[in-house]
N, C-alpha and C. Protein backbone atom coordinates (compact mmCIF):
# COMPACT_ATOMS: atom_id res chain seq x y z
N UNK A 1 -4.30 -6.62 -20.93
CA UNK A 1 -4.69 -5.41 -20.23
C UNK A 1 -3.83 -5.26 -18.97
N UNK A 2 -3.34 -3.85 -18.52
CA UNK A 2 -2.30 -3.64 -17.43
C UNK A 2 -3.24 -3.64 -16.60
N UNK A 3 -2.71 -3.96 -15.00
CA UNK A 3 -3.52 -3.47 -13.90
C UNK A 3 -2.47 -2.48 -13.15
N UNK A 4 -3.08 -1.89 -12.50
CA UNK A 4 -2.55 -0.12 -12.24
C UNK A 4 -3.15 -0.30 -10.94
N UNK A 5 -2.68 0.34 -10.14
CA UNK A 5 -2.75 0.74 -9.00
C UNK A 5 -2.49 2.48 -8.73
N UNK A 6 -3.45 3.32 -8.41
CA UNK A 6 -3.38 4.62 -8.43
C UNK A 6 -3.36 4.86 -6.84
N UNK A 7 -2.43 5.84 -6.37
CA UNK A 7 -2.44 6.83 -5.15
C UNK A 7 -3.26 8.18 -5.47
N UNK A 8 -3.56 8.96 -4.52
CA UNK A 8 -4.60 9.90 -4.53
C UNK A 8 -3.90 10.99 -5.21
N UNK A 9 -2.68 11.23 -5.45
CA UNK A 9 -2.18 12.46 -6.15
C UNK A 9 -2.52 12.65 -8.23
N UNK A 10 -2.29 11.50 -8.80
CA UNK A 10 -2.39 11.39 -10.29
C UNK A 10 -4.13 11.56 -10.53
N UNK A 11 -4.83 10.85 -9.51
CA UNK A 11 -5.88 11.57 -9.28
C UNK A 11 -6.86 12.79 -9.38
N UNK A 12 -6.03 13.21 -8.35
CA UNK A 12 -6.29 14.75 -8.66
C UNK A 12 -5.86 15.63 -9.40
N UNK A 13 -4.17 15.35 -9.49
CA UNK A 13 -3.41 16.12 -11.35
C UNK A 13 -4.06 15.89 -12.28
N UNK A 14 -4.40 14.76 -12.48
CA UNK A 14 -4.96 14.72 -14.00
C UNK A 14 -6.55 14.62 -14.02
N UNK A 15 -6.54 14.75 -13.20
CA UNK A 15 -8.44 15.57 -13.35
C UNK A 15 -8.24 17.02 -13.70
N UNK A 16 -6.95 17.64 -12.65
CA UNK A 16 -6.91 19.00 -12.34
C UNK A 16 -6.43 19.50 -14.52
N UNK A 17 -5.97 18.47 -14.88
CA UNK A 17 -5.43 18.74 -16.13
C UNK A 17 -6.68 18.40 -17.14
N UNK A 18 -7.77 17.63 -16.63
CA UNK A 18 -8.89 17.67 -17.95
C UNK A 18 -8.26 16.46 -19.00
N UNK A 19 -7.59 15.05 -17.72
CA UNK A 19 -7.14 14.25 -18.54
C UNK A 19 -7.41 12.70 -17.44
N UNK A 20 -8.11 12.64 -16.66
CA UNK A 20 -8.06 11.66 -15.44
C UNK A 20 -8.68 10.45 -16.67
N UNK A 21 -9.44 10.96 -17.72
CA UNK A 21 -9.93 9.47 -17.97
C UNK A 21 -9.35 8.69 -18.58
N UNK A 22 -7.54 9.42 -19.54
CA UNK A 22 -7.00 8.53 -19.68
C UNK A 22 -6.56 7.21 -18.75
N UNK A 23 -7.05 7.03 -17.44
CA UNK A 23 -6.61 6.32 -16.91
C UNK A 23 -7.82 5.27 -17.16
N UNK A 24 -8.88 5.20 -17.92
CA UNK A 24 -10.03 4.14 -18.38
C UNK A 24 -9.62 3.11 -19.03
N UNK A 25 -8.84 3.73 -20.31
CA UNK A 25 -8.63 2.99 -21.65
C UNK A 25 -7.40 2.38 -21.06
N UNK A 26 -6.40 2.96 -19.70
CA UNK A 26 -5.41 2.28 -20.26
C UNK A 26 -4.91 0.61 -19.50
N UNK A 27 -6.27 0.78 -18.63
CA UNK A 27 -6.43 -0.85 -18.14
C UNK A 27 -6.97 -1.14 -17.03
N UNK A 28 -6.92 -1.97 -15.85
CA UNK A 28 -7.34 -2.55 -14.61
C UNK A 28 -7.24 -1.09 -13.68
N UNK A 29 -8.45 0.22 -13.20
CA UNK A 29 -7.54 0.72 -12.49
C UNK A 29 -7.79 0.05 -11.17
N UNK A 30 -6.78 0.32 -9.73
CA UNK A 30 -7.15 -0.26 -8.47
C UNK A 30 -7.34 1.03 -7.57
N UNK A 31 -8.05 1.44 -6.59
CA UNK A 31 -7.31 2.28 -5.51
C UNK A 31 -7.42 1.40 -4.19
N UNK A 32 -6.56 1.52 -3.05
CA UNK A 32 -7.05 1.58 -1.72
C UNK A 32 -7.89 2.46 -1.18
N UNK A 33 -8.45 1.57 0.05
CA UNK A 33 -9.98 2.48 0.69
C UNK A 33 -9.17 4.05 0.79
N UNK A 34 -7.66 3.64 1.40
CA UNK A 34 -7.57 5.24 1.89
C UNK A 34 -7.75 6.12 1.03
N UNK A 35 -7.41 5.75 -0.15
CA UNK A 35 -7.41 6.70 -1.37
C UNK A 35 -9.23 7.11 -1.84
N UNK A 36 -9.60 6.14 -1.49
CA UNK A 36 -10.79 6.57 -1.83
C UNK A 36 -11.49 7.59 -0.78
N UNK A 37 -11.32 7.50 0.44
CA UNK A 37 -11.28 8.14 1.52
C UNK A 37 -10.78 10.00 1.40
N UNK A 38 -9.66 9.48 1.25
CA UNK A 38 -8.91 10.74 0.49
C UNK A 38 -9.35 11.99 -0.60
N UNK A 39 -9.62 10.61 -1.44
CA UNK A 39 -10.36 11.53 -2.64
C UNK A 39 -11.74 12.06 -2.21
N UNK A 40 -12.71 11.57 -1.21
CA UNK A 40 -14.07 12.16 -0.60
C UNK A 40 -13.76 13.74 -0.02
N UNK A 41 -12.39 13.41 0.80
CA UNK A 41 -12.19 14.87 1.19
C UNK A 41 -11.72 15.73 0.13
N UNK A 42 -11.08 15.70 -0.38
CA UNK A 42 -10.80 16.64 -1.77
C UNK A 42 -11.54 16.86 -2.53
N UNK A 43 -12.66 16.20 -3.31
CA UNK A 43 -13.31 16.53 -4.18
C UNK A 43 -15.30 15.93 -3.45
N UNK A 44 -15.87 16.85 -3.18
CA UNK A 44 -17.18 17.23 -2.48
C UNK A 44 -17.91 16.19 -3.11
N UNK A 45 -17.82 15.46 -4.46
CA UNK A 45 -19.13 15.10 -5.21
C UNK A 45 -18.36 14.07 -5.66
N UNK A 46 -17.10 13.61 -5.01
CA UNK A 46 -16.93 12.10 -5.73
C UNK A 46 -17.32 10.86 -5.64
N UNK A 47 -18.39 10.70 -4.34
CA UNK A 47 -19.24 9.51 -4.15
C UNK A 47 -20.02 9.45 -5.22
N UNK A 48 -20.45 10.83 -5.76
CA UNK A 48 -21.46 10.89 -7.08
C UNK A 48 -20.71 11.12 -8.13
N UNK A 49 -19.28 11.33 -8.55
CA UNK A 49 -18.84 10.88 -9.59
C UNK A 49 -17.88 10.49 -9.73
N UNK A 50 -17.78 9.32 -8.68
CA UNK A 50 -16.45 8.29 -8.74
C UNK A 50 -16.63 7.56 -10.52
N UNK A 51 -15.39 7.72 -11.17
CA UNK A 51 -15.06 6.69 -11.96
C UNK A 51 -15.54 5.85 -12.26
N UNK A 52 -16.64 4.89 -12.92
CA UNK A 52 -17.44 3.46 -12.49
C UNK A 52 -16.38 2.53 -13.28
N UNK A 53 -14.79 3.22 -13.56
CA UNK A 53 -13.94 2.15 -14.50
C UNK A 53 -12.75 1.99 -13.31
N UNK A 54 -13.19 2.67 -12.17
CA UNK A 54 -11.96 2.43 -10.88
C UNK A 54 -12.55 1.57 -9.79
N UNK A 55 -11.46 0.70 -9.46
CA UNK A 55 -12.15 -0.05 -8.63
C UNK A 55 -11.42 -0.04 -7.01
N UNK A 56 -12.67 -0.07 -6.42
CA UNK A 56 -11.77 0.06 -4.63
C UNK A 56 -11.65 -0.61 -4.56
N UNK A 57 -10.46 -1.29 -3.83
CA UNK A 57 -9.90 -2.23 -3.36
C UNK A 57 -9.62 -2.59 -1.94
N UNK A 58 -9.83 -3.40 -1.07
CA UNK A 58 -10.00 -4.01 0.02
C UNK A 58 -8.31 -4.59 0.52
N UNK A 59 -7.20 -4.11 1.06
CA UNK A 59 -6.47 -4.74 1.40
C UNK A 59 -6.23 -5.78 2.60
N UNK A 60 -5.34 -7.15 1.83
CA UNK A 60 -5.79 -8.09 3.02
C UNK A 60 -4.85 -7.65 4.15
N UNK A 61 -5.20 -8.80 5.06
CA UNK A 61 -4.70 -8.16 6.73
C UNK A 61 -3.08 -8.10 6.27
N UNK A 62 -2.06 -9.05 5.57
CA UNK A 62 -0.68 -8.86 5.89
C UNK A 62 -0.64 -7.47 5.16
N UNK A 63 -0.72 -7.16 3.90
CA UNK A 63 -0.19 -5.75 3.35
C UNK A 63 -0.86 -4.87 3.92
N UNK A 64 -1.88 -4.43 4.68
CA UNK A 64 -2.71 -4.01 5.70
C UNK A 64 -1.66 -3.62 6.82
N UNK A 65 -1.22 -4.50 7.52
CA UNK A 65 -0.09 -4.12 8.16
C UNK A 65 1.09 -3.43 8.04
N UNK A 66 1.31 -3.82 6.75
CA UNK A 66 3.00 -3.35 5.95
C UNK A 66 2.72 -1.73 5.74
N UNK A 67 1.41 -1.66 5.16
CA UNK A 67 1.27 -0.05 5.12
C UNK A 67 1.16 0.73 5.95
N UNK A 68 0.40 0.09 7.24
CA UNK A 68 0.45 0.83 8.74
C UNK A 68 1.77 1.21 9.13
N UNK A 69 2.81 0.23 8.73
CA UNK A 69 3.94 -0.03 9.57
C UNK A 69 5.09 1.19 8.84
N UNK A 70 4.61 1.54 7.43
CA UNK A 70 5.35 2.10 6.67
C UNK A 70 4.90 4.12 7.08
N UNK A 71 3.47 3.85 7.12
CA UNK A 71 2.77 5.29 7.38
C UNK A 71 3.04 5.73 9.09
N UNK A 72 3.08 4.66 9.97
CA UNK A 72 3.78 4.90 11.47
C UNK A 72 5.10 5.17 11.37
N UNK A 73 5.99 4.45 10.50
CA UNK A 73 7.67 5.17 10.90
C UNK A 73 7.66 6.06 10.20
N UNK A 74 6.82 7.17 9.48
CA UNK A 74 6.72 8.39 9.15
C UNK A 74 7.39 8.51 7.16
N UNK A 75 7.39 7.29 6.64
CA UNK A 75 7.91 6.97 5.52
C UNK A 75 7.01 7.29 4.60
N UNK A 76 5.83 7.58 4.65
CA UNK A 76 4.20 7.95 3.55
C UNK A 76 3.57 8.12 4.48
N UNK A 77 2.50 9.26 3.63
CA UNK A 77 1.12 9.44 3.92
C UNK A 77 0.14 7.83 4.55
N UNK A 78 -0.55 7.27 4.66
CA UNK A 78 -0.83 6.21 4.64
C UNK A 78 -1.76 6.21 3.39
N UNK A 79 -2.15 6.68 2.35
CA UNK A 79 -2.77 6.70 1.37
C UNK A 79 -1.91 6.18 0.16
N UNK A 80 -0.74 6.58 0.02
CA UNK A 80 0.76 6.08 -0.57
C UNK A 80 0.91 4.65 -0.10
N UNK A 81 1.00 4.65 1.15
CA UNK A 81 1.68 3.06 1.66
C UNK A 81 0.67 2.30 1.59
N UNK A 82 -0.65 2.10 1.71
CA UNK A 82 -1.63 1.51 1.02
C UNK A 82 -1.55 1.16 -0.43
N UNK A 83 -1.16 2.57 -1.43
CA UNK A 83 -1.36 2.15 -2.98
C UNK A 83 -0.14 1.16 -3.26
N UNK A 84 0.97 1.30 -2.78
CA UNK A 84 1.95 0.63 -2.82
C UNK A 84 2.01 -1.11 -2.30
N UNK A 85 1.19 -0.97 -0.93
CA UNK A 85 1.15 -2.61 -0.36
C UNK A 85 -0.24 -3.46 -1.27
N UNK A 86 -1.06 -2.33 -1.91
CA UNK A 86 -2.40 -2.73 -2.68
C UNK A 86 -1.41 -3.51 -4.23
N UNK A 87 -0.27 -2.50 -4.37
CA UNK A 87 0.12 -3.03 -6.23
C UNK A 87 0.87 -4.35 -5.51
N UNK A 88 1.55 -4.17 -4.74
CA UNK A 88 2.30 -5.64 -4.51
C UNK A 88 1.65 -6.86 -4.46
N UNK A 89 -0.14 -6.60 -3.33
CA UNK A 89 -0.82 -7.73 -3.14
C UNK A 89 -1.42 -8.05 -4.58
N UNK A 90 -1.38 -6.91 -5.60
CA UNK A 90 -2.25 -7.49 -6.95
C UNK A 90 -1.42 -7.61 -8.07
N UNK A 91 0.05 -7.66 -7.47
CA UNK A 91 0.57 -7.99 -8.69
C UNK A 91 0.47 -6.88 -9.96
N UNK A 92 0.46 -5.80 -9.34
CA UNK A 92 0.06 -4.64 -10.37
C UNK A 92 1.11 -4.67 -11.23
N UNK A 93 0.42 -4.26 -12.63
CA UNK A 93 2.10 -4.16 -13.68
C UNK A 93 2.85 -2.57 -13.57
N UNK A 94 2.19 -1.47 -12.82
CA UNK A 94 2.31 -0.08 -12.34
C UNK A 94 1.81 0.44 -10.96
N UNK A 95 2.38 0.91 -10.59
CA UNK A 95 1.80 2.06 -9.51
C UNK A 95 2.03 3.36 -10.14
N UNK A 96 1.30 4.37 -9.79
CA UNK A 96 0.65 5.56 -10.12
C UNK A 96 1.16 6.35 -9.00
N UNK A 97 1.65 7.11 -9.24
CA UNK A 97 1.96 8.11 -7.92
C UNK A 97 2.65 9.27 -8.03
N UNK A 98 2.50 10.34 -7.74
CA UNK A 98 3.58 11.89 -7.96
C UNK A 98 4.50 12.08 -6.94
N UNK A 99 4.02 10.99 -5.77
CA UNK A 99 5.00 11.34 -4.55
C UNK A 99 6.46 10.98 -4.70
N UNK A 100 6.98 11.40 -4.39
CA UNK A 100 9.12 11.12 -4.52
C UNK A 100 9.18 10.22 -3.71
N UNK A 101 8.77 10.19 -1.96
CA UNK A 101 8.79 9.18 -1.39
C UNK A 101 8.56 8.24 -1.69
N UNK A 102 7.05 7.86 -2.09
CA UNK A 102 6.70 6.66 -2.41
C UNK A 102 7.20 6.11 -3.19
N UNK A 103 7.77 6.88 -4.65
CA UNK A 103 8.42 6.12 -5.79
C UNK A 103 9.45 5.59 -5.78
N UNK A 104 10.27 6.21 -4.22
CA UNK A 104 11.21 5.54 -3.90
C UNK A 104 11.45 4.46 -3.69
N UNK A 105 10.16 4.37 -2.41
CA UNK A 105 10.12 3.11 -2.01
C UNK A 105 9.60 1.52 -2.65
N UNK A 106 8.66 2.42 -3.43
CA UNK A 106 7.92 1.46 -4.49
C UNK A 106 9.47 0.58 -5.64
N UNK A 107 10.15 1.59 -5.34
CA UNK A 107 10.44 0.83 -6.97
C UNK A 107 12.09 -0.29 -5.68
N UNK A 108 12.06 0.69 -4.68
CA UNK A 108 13.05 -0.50 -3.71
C UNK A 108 12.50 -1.72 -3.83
N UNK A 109 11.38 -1.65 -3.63
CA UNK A 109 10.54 -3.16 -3.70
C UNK A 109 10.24 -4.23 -5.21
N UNK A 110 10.79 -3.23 -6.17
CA UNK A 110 10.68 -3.59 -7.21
C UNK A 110 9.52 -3.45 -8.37
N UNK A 111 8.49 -2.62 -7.82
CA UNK A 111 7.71 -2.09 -8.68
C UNK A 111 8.04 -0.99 -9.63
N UNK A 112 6.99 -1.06 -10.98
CA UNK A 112 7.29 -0.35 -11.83
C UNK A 112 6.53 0.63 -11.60
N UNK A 113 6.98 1.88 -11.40
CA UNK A 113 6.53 3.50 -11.18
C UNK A 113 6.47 3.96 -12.24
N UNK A 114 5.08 4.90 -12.26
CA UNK A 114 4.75 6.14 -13.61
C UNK A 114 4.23 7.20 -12.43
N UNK A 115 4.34 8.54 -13.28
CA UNK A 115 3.27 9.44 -12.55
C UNK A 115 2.55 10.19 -13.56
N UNK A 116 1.89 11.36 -13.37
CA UNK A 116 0.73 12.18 -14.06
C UNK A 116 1.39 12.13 -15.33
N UNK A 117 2.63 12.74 -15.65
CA UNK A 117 3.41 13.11 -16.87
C UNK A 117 3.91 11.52 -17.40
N UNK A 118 4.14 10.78 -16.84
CA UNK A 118 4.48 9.41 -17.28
C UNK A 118 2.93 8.66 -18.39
N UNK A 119 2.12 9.16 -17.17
CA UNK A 119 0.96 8.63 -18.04
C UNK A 119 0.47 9.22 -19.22
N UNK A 120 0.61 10.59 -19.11
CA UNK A 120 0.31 11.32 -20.30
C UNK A 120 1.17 10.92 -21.49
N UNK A 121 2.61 10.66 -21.07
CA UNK A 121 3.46 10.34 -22.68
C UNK A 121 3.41 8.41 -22.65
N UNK A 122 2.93 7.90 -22.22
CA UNK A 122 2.65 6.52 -22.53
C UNK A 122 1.13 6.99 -23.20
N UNK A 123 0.04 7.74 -23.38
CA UNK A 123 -1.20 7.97 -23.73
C UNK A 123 -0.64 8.57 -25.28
N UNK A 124 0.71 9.34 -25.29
CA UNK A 124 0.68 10.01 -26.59
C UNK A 124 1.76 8.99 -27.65
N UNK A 125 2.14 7.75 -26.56
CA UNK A 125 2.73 6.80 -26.97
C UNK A 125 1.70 5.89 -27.97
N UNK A 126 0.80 5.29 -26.87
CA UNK A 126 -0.02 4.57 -27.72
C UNK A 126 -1.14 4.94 -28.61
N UNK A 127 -0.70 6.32 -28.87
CA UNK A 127 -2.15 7.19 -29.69
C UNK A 127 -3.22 7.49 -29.20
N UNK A 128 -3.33 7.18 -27.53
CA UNK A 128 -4.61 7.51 -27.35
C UNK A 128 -4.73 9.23 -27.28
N UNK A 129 -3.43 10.02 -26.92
CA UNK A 129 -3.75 11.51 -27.40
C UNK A 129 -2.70 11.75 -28.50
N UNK A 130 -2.95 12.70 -29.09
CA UNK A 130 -1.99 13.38 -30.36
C UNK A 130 -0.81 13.55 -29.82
N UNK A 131 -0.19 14.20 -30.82
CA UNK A 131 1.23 14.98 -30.05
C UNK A 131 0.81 16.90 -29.68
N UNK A 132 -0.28 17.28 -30.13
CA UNK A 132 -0.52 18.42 -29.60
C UNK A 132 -1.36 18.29 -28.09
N UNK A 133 -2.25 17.27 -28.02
CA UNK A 133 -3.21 16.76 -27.01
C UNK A 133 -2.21 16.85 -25.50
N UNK A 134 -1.44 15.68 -26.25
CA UNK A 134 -0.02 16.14 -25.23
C UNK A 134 0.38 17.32 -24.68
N UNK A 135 1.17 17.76 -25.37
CA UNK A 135 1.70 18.67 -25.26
C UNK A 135 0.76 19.50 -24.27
N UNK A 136 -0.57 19.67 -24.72
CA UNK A 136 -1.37 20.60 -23.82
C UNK A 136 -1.74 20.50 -22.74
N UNK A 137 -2.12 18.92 -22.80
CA UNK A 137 -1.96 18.63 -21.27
C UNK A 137 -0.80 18.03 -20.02
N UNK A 138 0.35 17.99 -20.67
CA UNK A 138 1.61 18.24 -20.09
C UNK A 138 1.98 19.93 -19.33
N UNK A 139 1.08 20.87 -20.15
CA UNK A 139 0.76 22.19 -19.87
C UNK A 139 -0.06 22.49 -18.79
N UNK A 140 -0.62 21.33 -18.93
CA UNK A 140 -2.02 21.89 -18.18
C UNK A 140 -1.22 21.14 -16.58
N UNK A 141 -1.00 19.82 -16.28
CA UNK A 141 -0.16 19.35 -15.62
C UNK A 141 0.39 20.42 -14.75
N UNK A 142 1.59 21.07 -15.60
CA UNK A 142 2.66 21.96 -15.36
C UNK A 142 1.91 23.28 -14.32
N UNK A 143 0.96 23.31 -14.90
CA UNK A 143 -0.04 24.60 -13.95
C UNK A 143 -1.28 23.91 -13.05
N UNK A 144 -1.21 22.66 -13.19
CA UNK A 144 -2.13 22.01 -11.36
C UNK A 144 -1.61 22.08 -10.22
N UNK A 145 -1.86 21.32 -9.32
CA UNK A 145 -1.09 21.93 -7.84
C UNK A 145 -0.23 20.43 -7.92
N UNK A 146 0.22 20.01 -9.32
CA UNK A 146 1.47 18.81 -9.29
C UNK A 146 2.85 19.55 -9.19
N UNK A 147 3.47 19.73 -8.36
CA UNK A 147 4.55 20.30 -8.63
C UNK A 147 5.55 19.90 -9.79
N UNK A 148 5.98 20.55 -10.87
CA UNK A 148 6.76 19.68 -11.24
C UNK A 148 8.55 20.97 -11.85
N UNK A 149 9.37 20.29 -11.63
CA UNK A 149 10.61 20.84 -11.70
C UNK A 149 10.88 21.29 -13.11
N UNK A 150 11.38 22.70 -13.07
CA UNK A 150 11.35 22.68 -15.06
C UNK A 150 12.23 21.94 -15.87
N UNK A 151 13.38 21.05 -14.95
CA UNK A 151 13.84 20.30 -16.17
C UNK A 151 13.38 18.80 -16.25
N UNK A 152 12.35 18.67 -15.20
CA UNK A 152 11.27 17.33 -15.32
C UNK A 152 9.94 17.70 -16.27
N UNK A 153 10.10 18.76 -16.56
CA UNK A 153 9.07 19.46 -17.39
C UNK A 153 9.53 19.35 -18.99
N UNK A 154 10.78 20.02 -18.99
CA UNK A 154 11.72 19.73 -20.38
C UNK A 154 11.78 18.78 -20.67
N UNK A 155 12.03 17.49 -19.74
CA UNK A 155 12.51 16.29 -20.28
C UNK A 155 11.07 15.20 -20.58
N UNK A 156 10.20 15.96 -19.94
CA UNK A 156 8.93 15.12 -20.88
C UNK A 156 8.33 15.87 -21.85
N UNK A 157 8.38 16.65 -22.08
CA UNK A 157 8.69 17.22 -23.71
C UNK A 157 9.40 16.95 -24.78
N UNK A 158 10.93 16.88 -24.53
CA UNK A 158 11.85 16.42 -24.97
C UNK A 158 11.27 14.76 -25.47
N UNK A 159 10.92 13.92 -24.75
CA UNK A 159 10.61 12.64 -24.79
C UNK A 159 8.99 12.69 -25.86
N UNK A 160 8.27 13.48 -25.46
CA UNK A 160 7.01 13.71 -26.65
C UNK A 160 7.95 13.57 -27.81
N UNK A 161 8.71 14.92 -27.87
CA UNK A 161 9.25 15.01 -29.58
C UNK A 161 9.92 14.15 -30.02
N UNK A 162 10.57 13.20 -28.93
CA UNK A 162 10.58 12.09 -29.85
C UNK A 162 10.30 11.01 -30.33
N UNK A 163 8.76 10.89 -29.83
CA UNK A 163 7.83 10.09 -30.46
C UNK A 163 7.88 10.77 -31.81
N UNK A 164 7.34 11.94 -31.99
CA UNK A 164 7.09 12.50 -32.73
C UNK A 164 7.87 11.98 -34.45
């Protein structure tokens, strides 16, 4: 089973897409407090329907620091530099994230990065959705408040069909 580490953006895309629970089946999820924090302000009723397959996570004092230190020189949100110092302290096999910054930095450090559309074609990878399931919610994606570029749009399409 993978352990995952999610930031507050894939979060909200793929809820916003009518697809957040692929993130149940597909292993360990983690967030940081901030994210959970985060997600209270965005969505009114998520103390009452947080996930019971996501788990908050407590960061210790050194990566605690690293994320302060990363969200003070103006490099992430501190909700990002949390999910990022959270996958390092757990050894996550992914971080989760839509941000450009963060994925930057995440993968400088050597982590392996997915985001909303990453997860959706690893879901139509391992069968947990069809290739139309996909497709629709790569659609649905495309019209949440995830921004996504139309030839980052093409090219995970392109990549569906050739599962296909």
């Amino acid at each position: 089973m993978k352990r995952f580490v999610c930031d507050t953006g894939p979060l909200i895309h793929l809820e916003e897409a009518g697809v957040r629970d692929l993130l149940s089946p597909a292993g360990d999820v983690h967030i940081p407090i901030a994210v959970d924090w985060e997600m209270r302000s965005n969505e009114a009723a998520w103390n009452l329907h947080k996930p019971a397959w996501l788990h908050v996570t407590q960061l210790d004092s050194g990566p605690a620091l690293e994320a302060r230190s990363w969200q003070q020189a103006g490099l992430l949100h501190y909700g990002e530099a949390q999910a990022i110092a959270l996958a390092r302290q757990l050894g996550a096999d992914w971080l989760l994230t839509d941000d450009a910054a963060a994925r930057l930095l995440a993968q400088s450090l050597g982590l392996e990065v997915h985001g909303s559309l990453g997860l959706v074609l690893w879901a139509a990878a391992t069968r947990r959705l069809s290739r139309t399931e996909a497709e629709s919610a790569l659609g649905r994606l495309a019209r949440s408040s995830l921004w996504v570029s139309p030839s980052v749009l093409l090219a995970a399409k392109a990549a569906l069909e050739q599962m296909a």
